[in-house]
N, C-alpha and C. Protein backbone atom coordinates (compact mmCIF):
# COMPACT_ATOMS: atom_id res chain seq x y z
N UNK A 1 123.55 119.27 138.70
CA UNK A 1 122.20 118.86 139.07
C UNK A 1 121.15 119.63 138.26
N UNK A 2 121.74 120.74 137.92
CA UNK A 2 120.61 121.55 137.62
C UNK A 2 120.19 121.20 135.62
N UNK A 3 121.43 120.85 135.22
CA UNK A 3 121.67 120.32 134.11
C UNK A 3 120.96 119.66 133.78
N UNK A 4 120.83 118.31 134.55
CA UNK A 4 120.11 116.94 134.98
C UNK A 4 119.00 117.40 134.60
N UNK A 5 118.29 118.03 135.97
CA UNK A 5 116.93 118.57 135.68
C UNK A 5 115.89 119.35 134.76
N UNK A 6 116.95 119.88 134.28
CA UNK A 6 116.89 120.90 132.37
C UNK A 6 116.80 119.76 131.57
N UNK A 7 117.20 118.60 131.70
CA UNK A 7 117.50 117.32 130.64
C UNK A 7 116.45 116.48 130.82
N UNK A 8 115.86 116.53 131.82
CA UNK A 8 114.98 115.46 132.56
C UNK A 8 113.83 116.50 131.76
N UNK A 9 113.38 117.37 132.18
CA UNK A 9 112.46 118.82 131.69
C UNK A 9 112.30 118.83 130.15
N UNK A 10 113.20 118.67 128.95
CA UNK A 10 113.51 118.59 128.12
C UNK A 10 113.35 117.67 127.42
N UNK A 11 113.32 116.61 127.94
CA UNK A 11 113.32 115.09 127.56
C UNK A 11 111.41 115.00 127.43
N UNK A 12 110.49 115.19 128.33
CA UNK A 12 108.99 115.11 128.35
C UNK A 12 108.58 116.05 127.51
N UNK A 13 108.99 117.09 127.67
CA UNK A 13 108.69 118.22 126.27
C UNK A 13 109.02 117.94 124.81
N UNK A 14 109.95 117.32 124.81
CA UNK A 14 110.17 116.66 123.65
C UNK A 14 109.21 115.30 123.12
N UNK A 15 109.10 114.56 124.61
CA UNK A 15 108.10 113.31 123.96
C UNK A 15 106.83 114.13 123.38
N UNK A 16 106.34 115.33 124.45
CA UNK A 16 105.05 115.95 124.23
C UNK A 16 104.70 116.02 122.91
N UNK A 17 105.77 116.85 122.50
CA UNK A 17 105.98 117.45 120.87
C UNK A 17 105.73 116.34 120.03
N UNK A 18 106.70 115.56 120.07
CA UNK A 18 106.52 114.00 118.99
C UNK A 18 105.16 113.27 119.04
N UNK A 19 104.17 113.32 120.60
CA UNK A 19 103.10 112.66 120.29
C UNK A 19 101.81 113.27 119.99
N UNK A 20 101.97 114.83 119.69
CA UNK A 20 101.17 115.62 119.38
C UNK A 20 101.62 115.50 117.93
N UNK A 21 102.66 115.47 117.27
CA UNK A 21 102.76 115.67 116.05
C UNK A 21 102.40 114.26 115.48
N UNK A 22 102.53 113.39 116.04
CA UNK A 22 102.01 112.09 115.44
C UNK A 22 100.47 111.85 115.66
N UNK A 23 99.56 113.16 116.40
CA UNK A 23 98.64 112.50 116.86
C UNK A 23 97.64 113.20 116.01
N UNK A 24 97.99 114.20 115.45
CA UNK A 24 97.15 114.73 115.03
C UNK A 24 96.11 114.63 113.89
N UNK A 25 94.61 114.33 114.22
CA UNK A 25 93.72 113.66 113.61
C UNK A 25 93.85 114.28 111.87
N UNK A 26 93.62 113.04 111.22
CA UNK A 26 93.31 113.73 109.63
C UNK A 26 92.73 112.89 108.92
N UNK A 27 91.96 113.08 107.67
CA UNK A 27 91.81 112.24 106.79
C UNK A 27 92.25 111.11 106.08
N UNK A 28 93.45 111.81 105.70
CA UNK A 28 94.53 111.94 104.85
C UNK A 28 95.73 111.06 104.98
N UNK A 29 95.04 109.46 106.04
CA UNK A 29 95.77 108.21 106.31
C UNK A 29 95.23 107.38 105.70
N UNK A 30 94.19 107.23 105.40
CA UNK A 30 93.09 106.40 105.60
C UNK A 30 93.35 104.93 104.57
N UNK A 31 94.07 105.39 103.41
CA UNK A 31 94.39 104.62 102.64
C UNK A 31 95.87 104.14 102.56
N UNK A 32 96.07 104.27 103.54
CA UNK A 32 97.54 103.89 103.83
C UNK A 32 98.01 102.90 102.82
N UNK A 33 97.48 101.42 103.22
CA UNK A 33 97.30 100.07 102.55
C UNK A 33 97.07 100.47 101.36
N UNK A 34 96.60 100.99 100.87
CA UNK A 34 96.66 100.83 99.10
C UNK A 34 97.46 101.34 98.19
N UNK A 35 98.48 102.33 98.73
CA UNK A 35 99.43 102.86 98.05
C UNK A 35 100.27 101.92 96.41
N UNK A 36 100.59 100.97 97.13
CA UNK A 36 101.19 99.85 96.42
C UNK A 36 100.66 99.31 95.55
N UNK A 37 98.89 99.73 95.46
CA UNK A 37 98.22 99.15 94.26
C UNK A 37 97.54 99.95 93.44
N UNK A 38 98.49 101.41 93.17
CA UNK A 38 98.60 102.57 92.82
C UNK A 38 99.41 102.64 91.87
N UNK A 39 100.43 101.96 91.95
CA UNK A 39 102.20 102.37 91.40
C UNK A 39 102.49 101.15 90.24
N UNK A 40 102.95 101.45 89.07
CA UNK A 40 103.30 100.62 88.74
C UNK A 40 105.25 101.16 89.05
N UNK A 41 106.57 100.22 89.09
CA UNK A 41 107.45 100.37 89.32
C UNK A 41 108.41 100.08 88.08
N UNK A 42 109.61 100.61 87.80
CA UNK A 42 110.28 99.94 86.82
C UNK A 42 111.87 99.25 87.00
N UNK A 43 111.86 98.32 86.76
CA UNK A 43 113.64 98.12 87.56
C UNK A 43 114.38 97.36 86.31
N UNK A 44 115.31 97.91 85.95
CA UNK A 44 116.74 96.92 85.61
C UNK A 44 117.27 96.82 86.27
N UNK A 45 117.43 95.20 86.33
CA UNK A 45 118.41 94.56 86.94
C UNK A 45 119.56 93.83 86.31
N UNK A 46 121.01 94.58 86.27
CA UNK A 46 122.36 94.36 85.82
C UNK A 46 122.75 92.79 85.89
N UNK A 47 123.54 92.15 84.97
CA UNK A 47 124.12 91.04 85.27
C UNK A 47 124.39 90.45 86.86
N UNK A 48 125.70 92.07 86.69
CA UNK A 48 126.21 91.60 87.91
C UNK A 48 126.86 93.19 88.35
N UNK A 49 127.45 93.45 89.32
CA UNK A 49 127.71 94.32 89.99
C UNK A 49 129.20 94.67 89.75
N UNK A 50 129.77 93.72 88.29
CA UNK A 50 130.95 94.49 87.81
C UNK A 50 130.85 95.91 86.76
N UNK A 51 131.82 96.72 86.86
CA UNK A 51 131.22 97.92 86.77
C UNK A 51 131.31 97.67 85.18
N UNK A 52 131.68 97.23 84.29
CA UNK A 52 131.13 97.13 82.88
C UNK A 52 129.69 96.70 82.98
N UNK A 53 129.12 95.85 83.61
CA UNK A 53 128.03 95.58 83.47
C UNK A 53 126.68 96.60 84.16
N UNK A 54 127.52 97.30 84.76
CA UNK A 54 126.28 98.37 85.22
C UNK A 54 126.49 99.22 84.77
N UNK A 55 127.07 99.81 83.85
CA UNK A 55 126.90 101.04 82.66
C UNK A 55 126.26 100.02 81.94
N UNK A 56 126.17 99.16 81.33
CA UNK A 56 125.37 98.43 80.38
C UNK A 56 123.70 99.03 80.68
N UNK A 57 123.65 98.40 82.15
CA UNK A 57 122.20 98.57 82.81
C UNK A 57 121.72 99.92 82.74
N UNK A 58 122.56 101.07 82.89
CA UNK A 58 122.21 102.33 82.45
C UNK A 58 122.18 102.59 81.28
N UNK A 59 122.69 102.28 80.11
CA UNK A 59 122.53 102.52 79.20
C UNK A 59 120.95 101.95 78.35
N UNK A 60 120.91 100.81 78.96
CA UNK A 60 119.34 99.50 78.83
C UNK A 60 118.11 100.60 79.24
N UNK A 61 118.77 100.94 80.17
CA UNK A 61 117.46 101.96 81.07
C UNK A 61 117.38 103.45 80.44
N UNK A 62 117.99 103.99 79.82
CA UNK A 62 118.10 105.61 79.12
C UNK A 62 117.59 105.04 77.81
N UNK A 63 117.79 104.09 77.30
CA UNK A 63 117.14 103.55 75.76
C UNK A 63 115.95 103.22 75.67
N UNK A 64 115.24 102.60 76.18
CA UNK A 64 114.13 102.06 77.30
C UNK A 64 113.17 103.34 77.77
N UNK A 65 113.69 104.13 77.90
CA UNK A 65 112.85 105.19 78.92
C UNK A 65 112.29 105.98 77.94
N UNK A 66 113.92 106.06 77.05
CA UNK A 66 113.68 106.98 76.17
C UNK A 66 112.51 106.57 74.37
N UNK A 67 112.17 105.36 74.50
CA UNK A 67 111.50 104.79 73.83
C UNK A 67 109.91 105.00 74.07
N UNK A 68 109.68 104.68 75.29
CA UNK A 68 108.40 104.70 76.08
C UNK A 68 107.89 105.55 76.37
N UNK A 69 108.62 106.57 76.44
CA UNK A 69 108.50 108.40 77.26
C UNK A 69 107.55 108.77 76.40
N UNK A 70 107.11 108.71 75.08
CA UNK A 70 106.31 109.31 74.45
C UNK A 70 105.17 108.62 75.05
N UNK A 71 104.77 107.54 74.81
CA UNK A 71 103.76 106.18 75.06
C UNK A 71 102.82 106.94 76.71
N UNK A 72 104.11 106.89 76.96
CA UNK A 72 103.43 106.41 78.34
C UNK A 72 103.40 108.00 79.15
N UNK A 73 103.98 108.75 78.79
CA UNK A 73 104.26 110.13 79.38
C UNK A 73 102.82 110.61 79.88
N UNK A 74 101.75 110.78 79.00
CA UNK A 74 100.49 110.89 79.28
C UNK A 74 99.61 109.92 79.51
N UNK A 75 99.98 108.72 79.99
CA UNK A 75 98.87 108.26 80.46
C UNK A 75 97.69 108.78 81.85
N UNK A 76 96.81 108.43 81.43
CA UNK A 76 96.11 108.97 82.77
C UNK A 76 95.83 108.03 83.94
N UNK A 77 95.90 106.97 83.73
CA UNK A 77 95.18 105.66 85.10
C UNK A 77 96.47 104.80 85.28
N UNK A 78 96.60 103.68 85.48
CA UNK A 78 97.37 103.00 85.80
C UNK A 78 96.92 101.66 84.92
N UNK A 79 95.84 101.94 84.32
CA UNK A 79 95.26 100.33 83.90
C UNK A 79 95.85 100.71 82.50
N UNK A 80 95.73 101.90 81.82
CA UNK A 80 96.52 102.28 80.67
C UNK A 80 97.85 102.61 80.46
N UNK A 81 98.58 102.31 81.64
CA UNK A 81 99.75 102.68 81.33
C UNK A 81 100.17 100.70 80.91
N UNK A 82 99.79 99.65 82.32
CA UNK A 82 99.93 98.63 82.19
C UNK A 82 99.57 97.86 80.49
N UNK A 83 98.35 98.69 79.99
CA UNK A 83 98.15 98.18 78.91
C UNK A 83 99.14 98.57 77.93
N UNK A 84 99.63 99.83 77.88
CA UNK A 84 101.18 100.26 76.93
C UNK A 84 101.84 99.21 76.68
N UNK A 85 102.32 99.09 78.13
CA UNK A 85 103.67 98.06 79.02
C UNK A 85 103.38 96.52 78.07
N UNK A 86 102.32 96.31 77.90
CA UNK A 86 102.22 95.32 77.39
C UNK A 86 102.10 94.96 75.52
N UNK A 87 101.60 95.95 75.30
CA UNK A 87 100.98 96.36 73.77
C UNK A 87 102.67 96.68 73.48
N UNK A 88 103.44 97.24 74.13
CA UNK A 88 104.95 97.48 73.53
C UNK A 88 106.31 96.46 73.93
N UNK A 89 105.84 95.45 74.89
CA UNK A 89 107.12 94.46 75.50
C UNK A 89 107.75 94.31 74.59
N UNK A 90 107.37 93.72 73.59
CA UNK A 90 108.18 93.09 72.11
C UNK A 90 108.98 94.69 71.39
N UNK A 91 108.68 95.70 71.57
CA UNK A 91 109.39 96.08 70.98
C UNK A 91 110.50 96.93 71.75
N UNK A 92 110.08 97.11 73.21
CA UNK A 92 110.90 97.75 74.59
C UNK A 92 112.02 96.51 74.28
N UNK A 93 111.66 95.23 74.53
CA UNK A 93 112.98 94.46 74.18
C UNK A 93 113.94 94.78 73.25
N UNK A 94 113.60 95.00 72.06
CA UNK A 94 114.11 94.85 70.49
C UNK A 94 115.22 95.92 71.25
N UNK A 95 114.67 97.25 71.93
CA UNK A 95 114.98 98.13 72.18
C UNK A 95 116.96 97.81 72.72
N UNK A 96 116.52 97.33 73.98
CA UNK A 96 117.12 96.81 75.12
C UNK A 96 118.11 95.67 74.65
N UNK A 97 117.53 94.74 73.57
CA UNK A 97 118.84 94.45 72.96
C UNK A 97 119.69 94.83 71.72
N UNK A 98 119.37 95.48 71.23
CA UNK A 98 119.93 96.29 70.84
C UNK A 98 121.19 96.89 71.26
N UNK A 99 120.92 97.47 72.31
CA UNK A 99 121.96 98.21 73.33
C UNK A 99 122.95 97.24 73.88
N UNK A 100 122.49 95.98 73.64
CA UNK A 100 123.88 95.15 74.59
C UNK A 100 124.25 94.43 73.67
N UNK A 101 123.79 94.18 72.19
CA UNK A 101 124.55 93.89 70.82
C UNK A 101 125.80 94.82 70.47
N UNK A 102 125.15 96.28 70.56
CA UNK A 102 125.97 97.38 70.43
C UNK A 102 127.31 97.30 71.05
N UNK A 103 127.10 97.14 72.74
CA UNK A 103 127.64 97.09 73.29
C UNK A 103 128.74 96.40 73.33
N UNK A 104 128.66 94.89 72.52
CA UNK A 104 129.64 93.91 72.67
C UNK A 104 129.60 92.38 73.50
N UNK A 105 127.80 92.55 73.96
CA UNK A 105 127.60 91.40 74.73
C UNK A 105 126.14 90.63 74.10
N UNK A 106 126.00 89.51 74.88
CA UNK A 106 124.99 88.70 74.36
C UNK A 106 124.60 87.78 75.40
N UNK A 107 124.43 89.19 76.72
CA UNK A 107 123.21 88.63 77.25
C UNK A 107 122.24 88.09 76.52
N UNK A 108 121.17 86.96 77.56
CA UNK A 108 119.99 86.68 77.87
C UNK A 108 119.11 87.89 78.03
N UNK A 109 117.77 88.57 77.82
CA UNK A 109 116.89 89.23 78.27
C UNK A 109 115.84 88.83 78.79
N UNK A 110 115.43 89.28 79.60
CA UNK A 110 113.95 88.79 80.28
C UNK A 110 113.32 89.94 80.30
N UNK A 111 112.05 89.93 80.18
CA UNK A 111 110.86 91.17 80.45
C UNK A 111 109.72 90.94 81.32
N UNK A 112 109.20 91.28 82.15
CA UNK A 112 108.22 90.71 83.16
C UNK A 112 107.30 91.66 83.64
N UNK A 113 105.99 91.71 83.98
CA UNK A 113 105.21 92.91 84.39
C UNK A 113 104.64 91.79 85.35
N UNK A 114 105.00 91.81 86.53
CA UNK A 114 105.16 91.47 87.70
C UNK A 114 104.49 91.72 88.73
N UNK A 115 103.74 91.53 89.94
CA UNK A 115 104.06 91.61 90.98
C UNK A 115 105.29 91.12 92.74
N UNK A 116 105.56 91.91 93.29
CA UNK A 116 106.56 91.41 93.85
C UNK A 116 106.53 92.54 95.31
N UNK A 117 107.34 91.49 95.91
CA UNK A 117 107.41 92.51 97.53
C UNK A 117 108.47 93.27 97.77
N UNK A 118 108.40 94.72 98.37
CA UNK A 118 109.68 95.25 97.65
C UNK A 118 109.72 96.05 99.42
N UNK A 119 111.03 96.27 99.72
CA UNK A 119 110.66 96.74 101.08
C UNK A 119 110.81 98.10 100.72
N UNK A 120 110.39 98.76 102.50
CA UNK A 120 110.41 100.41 102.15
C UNK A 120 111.69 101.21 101.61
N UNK A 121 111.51 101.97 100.35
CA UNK A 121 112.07 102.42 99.98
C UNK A 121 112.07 103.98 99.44
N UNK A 122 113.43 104.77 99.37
CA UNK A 122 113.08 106.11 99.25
C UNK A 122 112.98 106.24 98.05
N UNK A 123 112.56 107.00 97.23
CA UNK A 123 112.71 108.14 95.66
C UNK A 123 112.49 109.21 95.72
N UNK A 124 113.73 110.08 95.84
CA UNK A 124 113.93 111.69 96.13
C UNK A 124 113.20 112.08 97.55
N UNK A 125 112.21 112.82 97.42
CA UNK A 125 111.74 112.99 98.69
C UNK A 125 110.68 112.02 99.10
N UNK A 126 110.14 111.14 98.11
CA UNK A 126 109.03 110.42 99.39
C UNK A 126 109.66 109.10 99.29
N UNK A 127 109.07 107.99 100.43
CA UNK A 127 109.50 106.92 100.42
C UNK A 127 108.18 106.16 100.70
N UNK A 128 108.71 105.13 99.84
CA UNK A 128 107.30 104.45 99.52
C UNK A 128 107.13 102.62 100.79
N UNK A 129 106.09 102.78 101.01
CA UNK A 129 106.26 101.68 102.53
C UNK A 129 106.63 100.58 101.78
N UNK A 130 106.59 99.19 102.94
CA UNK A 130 107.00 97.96 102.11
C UNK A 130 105.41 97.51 101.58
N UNK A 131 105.68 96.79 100.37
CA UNK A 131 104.00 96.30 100.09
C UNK A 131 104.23 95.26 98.48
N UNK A 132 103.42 95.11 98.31
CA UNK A 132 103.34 93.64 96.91
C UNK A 132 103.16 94.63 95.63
N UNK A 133 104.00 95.84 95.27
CA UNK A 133 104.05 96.44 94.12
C UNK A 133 103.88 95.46 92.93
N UNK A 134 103.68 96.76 91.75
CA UNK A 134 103.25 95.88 90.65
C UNK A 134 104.53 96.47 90.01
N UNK A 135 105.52 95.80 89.15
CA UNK A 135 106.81 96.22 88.64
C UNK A 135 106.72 95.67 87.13
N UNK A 136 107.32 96.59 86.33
CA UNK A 136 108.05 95.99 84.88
C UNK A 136 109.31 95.66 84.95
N UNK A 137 109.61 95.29 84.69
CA UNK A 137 111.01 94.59 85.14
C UNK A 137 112.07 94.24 83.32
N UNK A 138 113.48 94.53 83.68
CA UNK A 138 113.98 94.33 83.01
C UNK A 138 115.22 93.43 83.59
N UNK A 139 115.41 91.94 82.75
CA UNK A 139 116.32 91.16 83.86
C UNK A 139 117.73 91.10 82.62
N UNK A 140 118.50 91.42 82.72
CA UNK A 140 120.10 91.30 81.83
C UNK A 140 120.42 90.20 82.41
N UNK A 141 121.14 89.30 81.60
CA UNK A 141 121.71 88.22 81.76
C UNK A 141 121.37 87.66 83.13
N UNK A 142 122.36 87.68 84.05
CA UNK A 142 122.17 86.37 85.37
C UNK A 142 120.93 87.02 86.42
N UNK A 143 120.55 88.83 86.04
CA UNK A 143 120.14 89.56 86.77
C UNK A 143 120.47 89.41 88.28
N UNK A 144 122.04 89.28 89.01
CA UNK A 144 122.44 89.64 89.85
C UNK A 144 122.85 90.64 90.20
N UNK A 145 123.25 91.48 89.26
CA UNK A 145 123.71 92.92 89.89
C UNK A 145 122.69 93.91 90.59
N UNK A 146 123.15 95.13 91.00
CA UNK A 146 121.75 95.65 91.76
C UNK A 146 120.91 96.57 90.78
N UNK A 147 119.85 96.64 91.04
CA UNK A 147 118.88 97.44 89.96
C UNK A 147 119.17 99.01 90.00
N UNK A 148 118.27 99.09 88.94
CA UNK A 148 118.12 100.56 89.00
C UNK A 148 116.42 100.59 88.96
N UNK A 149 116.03 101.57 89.57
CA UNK A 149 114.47 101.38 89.44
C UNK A 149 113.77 103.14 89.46
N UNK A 150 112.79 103.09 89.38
CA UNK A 150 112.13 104.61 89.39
C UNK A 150 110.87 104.18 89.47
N UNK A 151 109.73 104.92 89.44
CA UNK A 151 108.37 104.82 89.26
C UNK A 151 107.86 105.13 88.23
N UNK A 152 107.16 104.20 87.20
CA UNK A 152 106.62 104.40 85.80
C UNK A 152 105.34 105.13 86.00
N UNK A 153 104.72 104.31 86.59
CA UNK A 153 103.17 104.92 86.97
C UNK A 153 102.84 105.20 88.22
N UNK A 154 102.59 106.83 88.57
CA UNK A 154 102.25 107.78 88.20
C UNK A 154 103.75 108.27 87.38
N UNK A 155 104.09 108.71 86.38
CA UNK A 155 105.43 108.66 85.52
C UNK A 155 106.22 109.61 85.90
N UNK A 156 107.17 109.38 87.00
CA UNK A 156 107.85 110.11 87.55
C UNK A 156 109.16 109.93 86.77
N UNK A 157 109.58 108.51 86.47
CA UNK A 157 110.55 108.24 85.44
C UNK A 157 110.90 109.20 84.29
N UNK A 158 109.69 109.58 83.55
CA UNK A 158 110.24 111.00 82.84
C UNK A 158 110.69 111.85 83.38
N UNK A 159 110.24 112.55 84.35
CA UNK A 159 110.68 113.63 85.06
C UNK A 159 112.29 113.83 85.06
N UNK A 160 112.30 112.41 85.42
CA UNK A 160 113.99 112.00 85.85
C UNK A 160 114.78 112.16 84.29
N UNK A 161 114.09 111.68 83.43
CA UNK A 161 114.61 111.86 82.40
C UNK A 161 115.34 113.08 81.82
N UNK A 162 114.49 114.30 81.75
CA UNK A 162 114.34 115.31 81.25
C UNK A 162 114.73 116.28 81.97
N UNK A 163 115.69 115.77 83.69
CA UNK A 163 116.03 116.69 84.23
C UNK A 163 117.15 115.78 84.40
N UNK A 164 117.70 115.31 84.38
CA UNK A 164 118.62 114.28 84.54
C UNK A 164 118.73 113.93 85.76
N UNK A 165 118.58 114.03 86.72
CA UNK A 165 118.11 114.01 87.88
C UNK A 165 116.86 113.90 88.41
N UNK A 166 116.77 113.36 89.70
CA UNK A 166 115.29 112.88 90.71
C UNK A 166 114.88 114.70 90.68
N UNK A 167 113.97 114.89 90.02
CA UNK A 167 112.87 116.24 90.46
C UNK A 167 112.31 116.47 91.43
N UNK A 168 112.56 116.90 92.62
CA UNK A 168 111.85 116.84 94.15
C UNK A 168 110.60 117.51 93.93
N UNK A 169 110.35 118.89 93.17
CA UNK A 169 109.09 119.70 92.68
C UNK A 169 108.54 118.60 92.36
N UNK A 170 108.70 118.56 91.06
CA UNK A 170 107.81 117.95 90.32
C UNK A 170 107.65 116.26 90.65
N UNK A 171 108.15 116.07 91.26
CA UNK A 171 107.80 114.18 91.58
C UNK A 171 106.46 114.66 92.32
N UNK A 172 106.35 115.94 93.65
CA UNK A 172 105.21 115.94 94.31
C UNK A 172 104.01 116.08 93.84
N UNK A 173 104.37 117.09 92.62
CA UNK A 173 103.35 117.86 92.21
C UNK A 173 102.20 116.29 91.66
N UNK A 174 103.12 115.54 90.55
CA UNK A 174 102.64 114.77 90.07
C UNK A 174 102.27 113.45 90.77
N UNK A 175 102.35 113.14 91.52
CA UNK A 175 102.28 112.21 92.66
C UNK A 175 100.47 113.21 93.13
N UNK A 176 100.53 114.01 93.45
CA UNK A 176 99.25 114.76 93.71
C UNK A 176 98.75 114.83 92.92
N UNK A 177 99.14 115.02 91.67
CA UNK A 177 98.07 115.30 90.20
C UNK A 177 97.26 113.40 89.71
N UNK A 178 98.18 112.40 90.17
CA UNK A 178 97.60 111.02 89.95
C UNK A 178 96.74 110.77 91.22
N UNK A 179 97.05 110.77 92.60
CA UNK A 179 97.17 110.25 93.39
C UNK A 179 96.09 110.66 94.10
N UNK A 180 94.65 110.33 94.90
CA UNK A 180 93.77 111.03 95.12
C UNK A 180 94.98 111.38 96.84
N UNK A 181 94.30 112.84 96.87
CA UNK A 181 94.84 113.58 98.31
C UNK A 181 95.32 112.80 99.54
N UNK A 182 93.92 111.57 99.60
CA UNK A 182 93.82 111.05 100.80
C UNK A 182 94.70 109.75 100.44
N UNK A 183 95.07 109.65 99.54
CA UNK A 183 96.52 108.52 99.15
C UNK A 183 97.97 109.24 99.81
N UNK A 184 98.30 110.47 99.69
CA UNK A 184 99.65 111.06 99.69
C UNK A 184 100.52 111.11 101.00
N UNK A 185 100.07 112.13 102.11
CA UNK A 185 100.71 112.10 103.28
C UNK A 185 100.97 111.11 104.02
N UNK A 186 100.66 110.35 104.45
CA UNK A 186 100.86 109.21 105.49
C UNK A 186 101.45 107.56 104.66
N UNK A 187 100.99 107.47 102.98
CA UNK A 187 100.80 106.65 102.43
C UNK A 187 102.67 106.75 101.80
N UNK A 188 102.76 108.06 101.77
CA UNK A 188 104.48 108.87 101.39
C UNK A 188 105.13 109.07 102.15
N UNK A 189 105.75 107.75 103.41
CA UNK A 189 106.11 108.39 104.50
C UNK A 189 106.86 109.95 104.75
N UNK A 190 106.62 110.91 105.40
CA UNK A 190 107.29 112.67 105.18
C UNK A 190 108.76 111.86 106.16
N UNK A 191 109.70 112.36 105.10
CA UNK A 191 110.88 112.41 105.64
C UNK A 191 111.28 113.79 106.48
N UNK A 192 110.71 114.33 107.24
CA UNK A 192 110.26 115.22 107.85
C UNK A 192 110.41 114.84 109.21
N UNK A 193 109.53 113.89 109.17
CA UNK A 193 109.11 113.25 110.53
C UNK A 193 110.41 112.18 110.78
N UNK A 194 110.73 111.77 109.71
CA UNK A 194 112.19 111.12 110.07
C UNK A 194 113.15 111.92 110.85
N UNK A 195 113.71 112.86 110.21
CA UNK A 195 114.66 113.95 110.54
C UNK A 195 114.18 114.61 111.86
N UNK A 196 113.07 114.71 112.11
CA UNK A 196 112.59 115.70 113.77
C UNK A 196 112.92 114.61 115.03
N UNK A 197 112.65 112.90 114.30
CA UNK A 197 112.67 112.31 115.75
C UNK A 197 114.20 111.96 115.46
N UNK A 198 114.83 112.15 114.50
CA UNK A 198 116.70 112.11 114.97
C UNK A 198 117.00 113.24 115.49
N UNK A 199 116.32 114.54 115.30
CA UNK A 199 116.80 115.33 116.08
C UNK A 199 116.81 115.34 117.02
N UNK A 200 115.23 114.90 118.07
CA UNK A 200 115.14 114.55 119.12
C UNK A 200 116.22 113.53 120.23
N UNK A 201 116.51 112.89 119.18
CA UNK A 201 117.12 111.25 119.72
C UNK A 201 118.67 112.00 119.86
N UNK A 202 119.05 113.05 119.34
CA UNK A 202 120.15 113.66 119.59
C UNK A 202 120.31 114.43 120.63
N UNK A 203 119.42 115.35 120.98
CA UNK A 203 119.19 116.69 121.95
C UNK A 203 119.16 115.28 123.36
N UNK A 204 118.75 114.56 123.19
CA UNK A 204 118.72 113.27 124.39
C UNK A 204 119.96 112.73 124.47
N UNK A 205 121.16 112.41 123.43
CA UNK A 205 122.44 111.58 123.75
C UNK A 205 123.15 112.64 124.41
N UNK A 206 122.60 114.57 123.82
CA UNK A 206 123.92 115.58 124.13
C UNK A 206 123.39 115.81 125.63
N UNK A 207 122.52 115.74 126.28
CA UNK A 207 121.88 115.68 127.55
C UNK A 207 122.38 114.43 128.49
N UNK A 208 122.88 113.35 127.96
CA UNK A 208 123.51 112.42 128.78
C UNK A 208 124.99 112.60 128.77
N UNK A 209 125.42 112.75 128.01
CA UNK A 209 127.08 112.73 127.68
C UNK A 209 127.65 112.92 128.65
C-alpha cells in the first residue's frame, strides 16, 4: 500500500516537472513555422535498395559534396547558396555521372532544386519538424532506393565531410552562426525533452509492475 502511495505521489511530481519544463515562457519559439524556409536540404536517392546500388549513391554523394564544398562552404544566406545550386547543376551532374560511368552503370540522372514535404526528421543532435523544405535533389536511375540526405544550407554537409562523421559541436555551433537565436530551440526539437518524458513514462511502468 505504501508503495502504491509513493507511486501515486511520484506520478503528480513527475507531471509537475514535465509541465513546468514545457511551460516555461521564452522568446525563443516564436518562429517555430519558419524553420523549413531556412534550410535548403540535399538528398540522393539510390536506384534501388540493392546493396551495389547504394554504394553507388555514396559514392554520387562524396563526389558531389566534394565538388561543391569549395562553392558553397562559405556561403552566407540561403538565396546564395540556391543561386550556386543552380549556376553549377550542369556541372554537379557531369560530376555524378561520371561516377556511375566509372562505376559500370548507365543510369538515368535527374537533378532538381525542389520543394517538397518531408516529415520530422533527426540529423545528429537536432531534429528538424515536418514542413515543405526546399531540397536539391539527386535522383539515380528508378530513384527507389532510400536516400541519403544532410543539410546544404546552413552547410552542415561539409562538416560531415571533413569529419567523416555527423559533428554534434559543430552542426550547433553553425546552425547558431546562420540561424537567428529565436529560430533554434523550439524550431530544433531538443532531444532532451524527448529522453526526460521516456524517462518519466518509465519510472510510471516500474511503479505499476
Amino acid at each position: 500500500m505504501k508503495n502504491k502511495l509513493f507511486g501515486i505521489i511520484t506520478i503528480f511530481i513527475s507531471i509537475f516537472l514535465i509541465l513546468s519544463y514545457w511551460g516555461q515562457p521564452s522568446n525563443n519559439y516564436k518562429n517555430i513555422h519558419d524553420i523549413d524556409k531556412k534550410l535548403i536540404r540535399f538528398h540522393v536517392l539510390a536506384n534501388s535498395d540493392s546493396e551495389e546500388d547504394q554504394k553507388l549513391k555514396i559514392k554520387v554523394k562524396n563526389s558531389v559534396l566534394e565538388y561543391i564544398y569549395p562553392k558553397l562552404s562559405n556561403s552566407r544566406n540561403i538565396s546564395e547558396s540556391r543561386k550556386i545550386l543552380m549556376e553549377n547543376t550542369k556541372d554537379i551532374k557531369k560530376v555524378a555521372e561520371n561516377v556511375i560511368l566509372k562505376n559500370g552503370y548507365d543510369y538515368d540522372l535527374k537533378l532538381e532544386l525542389t520543394h517538397d514535404n518531408f516529415p520530422v526528421k533527426t540529423y545528429g543532435n537536432i531534429t528538424l519538424p515536418q514542413g515543405n523544405y526546399e531540397a536539391f535533389r539527386i535522383i539515380i536511375g528508378n530513384g527507389k532506393g532510400k536516400n541519403w540526405w544532410c543539410v546544404m544550407f546552413p552547410p552542415l554537409c561539409f562538416v560531415d565531410v571533413t569529419k567523416g562523421e555527423i559533428a554534434y559541436e559543430e552542426t550547433e555551433k553553425i546552425m547558431e552562426t546562420y540561424l537567428e537565436t529565436d529560430d533554434i530551440e523550439e524550431d530544433l526539437i531538443s532531444n532532451d525533452k524527448i529522453k526526460f518524458e521516456f524517462k518519466i513514462v518509465e519510472i510510471i511502468k516500474d511503479i505499476f509492475k
